[in-house]
Protein backbone atom coordinates (compact mmCIF):
# COMPACT_ATOMS: atom_id res chain seq x y z
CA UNK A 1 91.01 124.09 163.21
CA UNK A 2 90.63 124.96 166.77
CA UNK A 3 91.68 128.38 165.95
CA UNK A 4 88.80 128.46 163.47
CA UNK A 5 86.66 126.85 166.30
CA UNK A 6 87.34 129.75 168.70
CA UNK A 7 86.83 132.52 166.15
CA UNK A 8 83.19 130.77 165.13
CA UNK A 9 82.74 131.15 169.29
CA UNK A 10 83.63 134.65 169.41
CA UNK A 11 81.66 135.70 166.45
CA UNK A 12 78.38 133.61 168.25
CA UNK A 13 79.20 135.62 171.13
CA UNK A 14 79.45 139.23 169.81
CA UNK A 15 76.47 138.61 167.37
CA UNK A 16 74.28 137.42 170.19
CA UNK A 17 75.66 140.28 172.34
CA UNK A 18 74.83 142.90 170.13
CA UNK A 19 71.52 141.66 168.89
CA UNK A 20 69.76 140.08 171.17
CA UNK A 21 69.81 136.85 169.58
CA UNK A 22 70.85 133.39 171.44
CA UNK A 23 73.57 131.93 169.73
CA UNK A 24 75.33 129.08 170.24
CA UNK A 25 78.58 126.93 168.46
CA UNK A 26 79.06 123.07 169.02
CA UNK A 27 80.98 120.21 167.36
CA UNK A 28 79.26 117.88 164.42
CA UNK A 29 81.63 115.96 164.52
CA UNK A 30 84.89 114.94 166.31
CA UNK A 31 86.87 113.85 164.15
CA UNK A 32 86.32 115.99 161.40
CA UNK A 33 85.89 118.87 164.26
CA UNK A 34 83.46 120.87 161.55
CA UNK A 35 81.66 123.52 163.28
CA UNK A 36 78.07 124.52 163.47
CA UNK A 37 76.14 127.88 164.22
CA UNK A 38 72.59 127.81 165.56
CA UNK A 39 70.69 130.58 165.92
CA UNK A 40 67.75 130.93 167.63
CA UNK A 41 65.38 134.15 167.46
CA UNK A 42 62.85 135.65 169.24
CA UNK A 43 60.29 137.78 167.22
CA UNK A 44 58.25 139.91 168.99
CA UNK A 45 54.93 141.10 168.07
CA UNK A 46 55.11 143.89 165.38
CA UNK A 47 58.20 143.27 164.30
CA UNK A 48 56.70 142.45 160.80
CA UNK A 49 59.54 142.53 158.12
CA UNK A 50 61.17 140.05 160.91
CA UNK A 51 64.96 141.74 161.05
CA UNK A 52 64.74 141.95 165.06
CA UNK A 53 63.85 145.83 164.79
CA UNK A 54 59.99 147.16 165.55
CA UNK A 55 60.60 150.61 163.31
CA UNK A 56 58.61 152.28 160.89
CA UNK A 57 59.52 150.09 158.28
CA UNK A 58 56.77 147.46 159.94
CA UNK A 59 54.51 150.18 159.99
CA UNK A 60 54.94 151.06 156.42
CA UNK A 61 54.46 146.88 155.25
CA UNK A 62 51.41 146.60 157.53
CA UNK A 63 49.62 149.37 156.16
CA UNK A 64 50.82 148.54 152.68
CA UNK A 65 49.29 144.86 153.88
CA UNK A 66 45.69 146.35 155.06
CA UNK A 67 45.72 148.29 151.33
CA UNK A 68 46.07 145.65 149.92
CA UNK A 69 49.07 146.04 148.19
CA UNK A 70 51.58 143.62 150.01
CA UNK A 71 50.80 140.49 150.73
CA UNK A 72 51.83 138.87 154.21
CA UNK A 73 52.59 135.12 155.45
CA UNK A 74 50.73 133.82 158.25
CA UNK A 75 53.97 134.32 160.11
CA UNK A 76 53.50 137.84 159.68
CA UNK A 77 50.17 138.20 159.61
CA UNK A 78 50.50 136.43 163.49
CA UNK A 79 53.30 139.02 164.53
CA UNK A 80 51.42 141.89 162.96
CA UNK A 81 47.82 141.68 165.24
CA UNK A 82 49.57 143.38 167.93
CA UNK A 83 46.12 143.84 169.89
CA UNK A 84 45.23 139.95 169.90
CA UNK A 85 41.74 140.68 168.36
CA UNK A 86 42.04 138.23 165.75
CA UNK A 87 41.94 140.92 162.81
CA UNK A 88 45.03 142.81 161.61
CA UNK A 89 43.81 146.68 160.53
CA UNK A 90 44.51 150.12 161.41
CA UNK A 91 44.38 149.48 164.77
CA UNK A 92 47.18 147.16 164.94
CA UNK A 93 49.58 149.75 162.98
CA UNK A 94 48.25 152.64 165.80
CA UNK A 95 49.92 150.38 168.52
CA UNK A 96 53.40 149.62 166.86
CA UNK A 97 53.75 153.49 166.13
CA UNK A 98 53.12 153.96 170.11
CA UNK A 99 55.56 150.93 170.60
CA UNK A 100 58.26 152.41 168.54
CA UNK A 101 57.47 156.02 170.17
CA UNK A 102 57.44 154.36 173.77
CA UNK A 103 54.24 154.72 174.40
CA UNK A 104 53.29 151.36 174.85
C-alpha cells in the first residue's frame, strides 16, 4: 500500500507540474491507508470549454454561444465576458483571439 501511496504522490506531482494545476494526495484513513486526490483548478477568464487551455476552440463555442446555437452555463457565461462589461458578444471573442495571439 505505501508503494501505491507514493505512486498516487508522484502522479499528483507530475500532473500538477505539467498543467498548472495544484494537486495534492493525503490519507482518509489510517488504518485502511486509502488514498485521496484533490484537485484544485484555476480557470481563467476565456478559457470557456474549461480544459485549462485559452485556444480557438473557446473562440469557436463563444461565438457559436452569441449565435445562438450553443448554449452556455453561468460558469461559462462568467469566464467568457472577458471585458467585465456585464454582456458577453463579439467583443468578448475579439479579446481571447488577441489573448491567444499575445496580444493582450
Amino acid at each position: 500500500m505505501k508503494k501505491f501511496r507514493n505512486l498516487i504522490c508522484l502522479t499528483a506531482l507530475l500532473f500538477s507540474f505539467q498543467t498548472g494545476i495544484s494537486v495534492s494526495a493525503e490519507e482518509t484513513d489510517t488504518q485502511e491507508m486509502s488514498e485521496k486526490v484533490v484537485l484544485e483548478t484555476v480557470i481563467r477568464a476565456g478559457d470557456i470549454t474549461l480544459d485549462t487551455n485559452i485556444d480557438i476552440l473557446d473562440v469557436i463555442l463563444l461565438n457559436r454561444a452569441i449565435l445562438g446555437k450553443e448554449k452556455l452555463s453561468d460558469l461559462q457565461n462568467t469566464i467568457a465576458d472577458v471585458n467585465q462589461d456585464g454582456t458577453v458578444n463579439a467583443s468578448d471573442s475579439l479579446v481571447i483571439m488577441k489573448m491567444i495571439v499575445g496580444l493582450v
